[in-house]
Protein backbone atom coordinates (compact mmCIF):
# COMPACT_ATOMS: atom_id res chain seq x y z
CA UNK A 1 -46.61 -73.07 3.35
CA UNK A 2 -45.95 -74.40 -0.38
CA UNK A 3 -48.00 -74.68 -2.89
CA UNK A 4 -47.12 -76.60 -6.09
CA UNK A 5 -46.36 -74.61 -8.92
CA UNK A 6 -47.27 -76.66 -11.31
CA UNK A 7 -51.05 -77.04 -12.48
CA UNK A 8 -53.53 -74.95 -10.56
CA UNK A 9 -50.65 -73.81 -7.74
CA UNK A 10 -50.31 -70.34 -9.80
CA UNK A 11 -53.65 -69.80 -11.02
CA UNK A 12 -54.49 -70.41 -7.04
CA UNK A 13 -51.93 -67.58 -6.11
CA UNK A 14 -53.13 -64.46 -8.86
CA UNK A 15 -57.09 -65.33 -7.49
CA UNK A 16 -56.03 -65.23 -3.88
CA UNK A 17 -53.75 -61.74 -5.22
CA UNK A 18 -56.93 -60.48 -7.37
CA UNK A 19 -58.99 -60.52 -4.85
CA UNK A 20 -57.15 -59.14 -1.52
CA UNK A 21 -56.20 -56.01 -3.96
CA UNK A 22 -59.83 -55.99 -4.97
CA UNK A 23 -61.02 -55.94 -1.28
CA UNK A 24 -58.23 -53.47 -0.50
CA UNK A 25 -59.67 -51.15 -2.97
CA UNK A 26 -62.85 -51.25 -2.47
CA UNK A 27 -62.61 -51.21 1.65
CA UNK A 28 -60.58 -48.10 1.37
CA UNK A 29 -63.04 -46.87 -0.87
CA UNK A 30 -66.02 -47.19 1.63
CA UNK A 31 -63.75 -46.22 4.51
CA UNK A 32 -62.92 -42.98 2.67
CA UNK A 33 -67.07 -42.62 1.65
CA UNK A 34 -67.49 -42.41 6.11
CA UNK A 35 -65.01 -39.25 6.12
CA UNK A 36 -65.74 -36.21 5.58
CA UNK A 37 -64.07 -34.42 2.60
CA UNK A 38 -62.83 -31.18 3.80
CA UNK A 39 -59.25 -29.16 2.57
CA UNK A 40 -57.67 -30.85 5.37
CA UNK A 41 -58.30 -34.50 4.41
CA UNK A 42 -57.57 -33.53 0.84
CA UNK A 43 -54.22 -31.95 1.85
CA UNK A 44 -53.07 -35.05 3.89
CA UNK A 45 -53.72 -37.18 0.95
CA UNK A 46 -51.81 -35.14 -1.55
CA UNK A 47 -48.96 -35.03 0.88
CA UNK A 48 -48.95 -38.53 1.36
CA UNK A 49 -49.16 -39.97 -2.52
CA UNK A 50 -46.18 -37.88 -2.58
CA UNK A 51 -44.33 -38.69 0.35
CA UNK A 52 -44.90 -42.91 -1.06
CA UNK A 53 -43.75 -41.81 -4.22
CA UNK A 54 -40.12 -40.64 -2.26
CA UNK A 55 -39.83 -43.57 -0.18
CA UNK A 56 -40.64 -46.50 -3.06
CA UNK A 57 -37.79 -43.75 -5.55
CA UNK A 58 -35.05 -42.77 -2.90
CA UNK A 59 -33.74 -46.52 -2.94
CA UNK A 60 -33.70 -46.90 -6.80
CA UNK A 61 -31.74 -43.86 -6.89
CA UNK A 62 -29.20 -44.64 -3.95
CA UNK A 63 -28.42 -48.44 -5.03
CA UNK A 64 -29.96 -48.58 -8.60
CA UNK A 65 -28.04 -49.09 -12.01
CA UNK A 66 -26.97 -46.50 -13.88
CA UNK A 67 -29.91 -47.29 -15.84
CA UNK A 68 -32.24 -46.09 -12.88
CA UNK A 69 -30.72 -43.35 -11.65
CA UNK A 70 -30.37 -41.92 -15.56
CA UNK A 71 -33.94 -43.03 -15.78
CA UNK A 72 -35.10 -40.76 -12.00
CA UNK A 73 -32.68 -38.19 -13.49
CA UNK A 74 -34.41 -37.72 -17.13
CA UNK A 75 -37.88 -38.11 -15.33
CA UNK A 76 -37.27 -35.54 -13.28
CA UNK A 77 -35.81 -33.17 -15.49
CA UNK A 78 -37.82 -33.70 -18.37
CA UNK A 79 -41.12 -33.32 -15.58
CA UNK A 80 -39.90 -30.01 -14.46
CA UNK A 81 -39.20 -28.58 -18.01
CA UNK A 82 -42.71 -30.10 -19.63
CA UNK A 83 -44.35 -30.47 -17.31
CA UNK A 84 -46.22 -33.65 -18.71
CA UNK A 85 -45.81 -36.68 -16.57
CA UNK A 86 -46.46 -39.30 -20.06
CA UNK A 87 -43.46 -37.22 -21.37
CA UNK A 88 -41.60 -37.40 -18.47
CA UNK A 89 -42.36 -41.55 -18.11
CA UNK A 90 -41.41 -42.27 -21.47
CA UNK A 91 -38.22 -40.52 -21.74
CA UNK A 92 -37.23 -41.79 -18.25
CA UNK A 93 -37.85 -45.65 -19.94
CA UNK A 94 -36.44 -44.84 -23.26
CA UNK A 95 -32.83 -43.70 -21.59
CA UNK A 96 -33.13 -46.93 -18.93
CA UNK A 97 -32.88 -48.37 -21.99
CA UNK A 98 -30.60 -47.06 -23.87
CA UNK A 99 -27.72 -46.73 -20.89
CA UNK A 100 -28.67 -50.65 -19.70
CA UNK A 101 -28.22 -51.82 -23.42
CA UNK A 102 -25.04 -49.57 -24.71
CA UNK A 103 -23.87 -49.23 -21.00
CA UNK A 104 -23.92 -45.75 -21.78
CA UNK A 105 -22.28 -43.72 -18.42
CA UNK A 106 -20.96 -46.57 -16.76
């Protein structure tokens, strides 16, 4: 499959995107209006936001940069101390960028 990226070949590609991540959304959101919303279902999904959370980091912090294993490092640190995830975040971005720009560590 190509499609020509030049003229309407990208504006074709973020509609076609738009819209399966609107109908992802909004199927999961009827699918989750059929189930019944007990402690169990609510646990499962807690565990699970959690569990994607470790498998999209672990990677970034076995074969990142420097810059994104200071970056998990700081976040993490600065999470457990504050306890604050927009203070976590933005310290986590602000030393990515320091170490990738003064190769701080390396």
């Amino acid at each position: 499959m190509n499609i020509d990226m030049v003229g309407a070949g990208p504006l074709i590609i973020v509609i076609v995107m738009a819209l399966v991540t609107l109908a992802t959304r909004w199927g999961g959101v009827y699918i989750m209006s059929l189930v019944p919303f007990n402690n169990r279902i609510r646990t499962f999904i807690q565990a699970m936001s959690g569990s994607v959370l470790v498998a999209i980091l672990t990677p970034i912090a076995a074969t990142g940069d420097r810059g994104a294993q200071m970056a998990l490092l700081t976040t993490a640190i600065l999470m457990v101390v504050f306890k604050r995830p927009l203070i976590a975040i933005t310290g986590g971005i602000i030393i990515s960028v320091l170490v990738r720009k003064y190769l701080l560590f390396d």
